[in-house]
Protein backbone atom coordinates (compact mmCIF):
# COMPACT_ATOMS: atom_id res chain seq x y z
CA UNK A 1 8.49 -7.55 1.20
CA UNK A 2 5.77 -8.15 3.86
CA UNK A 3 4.26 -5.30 6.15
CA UNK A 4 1.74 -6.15 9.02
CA UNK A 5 -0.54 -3.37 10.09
CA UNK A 6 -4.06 -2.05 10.73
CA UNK A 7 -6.01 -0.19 8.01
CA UNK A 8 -6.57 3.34 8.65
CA UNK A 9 -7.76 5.05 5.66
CA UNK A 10 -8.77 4.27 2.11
CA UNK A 11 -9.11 6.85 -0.59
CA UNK A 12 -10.29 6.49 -4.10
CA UNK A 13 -8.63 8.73 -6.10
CA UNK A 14 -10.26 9.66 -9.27
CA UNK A 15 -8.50 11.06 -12.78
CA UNK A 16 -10.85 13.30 -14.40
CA UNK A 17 -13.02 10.57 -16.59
CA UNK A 18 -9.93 8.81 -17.58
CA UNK A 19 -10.01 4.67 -16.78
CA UNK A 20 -7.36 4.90 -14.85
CA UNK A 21 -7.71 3.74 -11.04
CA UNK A 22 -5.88 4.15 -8.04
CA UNK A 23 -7.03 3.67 -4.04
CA UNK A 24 -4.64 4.96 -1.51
CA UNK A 25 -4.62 3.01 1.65
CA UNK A 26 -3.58 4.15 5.08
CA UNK A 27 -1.54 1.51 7.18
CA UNK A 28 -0.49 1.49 10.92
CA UNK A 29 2.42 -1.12 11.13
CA UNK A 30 2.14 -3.31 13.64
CA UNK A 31 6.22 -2.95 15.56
CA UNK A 32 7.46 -1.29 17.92
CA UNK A 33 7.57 2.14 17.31
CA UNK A 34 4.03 1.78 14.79
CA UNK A 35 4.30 3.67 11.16
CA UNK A 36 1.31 5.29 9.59
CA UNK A 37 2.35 4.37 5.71
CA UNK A 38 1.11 5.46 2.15
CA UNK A 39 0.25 2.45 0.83
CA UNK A 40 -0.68 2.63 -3.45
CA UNK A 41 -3.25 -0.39 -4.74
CA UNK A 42 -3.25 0.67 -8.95
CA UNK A 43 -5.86 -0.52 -11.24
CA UNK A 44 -6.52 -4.49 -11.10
CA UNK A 45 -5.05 -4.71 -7.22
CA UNK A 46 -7.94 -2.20 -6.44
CA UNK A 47 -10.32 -5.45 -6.53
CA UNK A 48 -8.37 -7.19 -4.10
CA UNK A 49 -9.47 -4.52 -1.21
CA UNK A 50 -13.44 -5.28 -1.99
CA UNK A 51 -13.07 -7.39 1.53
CA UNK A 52 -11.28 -5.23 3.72
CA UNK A 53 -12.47 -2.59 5.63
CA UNK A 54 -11.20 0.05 8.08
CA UNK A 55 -9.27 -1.12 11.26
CA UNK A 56 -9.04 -4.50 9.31
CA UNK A 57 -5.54 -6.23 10.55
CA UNK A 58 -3.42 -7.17 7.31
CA UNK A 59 -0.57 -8.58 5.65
CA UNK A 60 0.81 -6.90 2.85
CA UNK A 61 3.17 -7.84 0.32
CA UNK A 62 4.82 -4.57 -1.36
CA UNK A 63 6.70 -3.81 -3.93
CA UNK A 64 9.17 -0.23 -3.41
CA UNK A 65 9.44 1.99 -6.87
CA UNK A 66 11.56 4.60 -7.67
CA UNK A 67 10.21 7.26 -9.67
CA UNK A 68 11.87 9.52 -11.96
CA UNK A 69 10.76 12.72 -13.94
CA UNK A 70 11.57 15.87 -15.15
CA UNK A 71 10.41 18.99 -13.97
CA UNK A 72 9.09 21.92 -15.37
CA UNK A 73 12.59 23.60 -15.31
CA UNK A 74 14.05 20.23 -16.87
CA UNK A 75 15.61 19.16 -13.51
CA UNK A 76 15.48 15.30 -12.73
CA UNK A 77 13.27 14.71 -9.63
CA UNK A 78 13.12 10.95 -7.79
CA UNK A 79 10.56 9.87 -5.49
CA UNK A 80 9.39 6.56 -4.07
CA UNK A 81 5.86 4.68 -3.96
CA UNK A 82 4.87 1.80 -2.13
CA UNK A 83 2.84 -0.57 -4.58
CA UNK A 84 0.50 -3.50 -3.15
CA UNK A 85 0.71 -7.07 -4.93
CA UNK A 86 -1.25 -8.92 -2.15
CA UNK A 87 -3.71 -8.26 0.45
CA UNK A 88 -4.84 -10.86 3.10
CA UNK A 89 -6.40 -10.35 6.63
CA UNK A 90 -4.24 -10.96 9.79
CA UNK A 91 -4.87 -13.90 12.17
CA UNK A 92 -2.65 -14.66 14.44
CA UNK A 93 -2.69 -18.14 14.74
CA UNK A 94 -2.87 -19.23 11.14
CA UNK A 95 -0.55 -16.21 9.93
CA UNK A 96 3.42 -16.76 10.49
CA UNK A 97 5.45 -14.03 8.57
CA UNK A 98 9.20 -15.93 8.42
CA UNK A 99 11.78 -13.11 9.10
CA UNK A 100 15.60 -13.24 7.81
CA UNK A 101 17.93 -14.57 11.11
């Protein structure tokens, strides 16, 4: 899946000395009625964003999860996270996204 959009924020998020790595990116679609979106770039895909920078125009391609778990009460909980794959910088005349007709 592709999403078009301008950068807003991105966050390092840190886990307490572990090696694990996740940056949390901030995206404004580009349609319509414009999206602010959680965006999730985990441990080698957090190289790809050494380029980019805030208010950057992009094309990402996304993967959806689903995420399950059990709570503390043993309950099953779902949620959903929006992974990054690819990462490269909007132009508008070399950049055609095909959409399904």
């Amino acid at each position: 899946m592709k999403i078009v959009g301008e950068i807003k924020r991105l966050k390092e998020i840190n886990f307490n000395n572990l090696e694990l790595k996740k940056i949390e990116m901030i995206l404004t679609t580009d349609e319509t009625y414009p999206q602010d979106l959680l965006i999730i770039f985990r441990e080698d895909k957090c190289k790809l964003l050494k380029k980019f920078k805030i208010k950057d125009k992009v094309i990402l391609s996304v993967l959806l999860k689903g995420i399950k778990w059990y709570n503390s009460v043993e309950e099953i909980e779902f949620s959903n996270e929006i992974q990054c794959n690819d990462i490269i910088k909007y132009n508008l005349n070399e950049n055609k996204i095909k959409t399904r007709e």
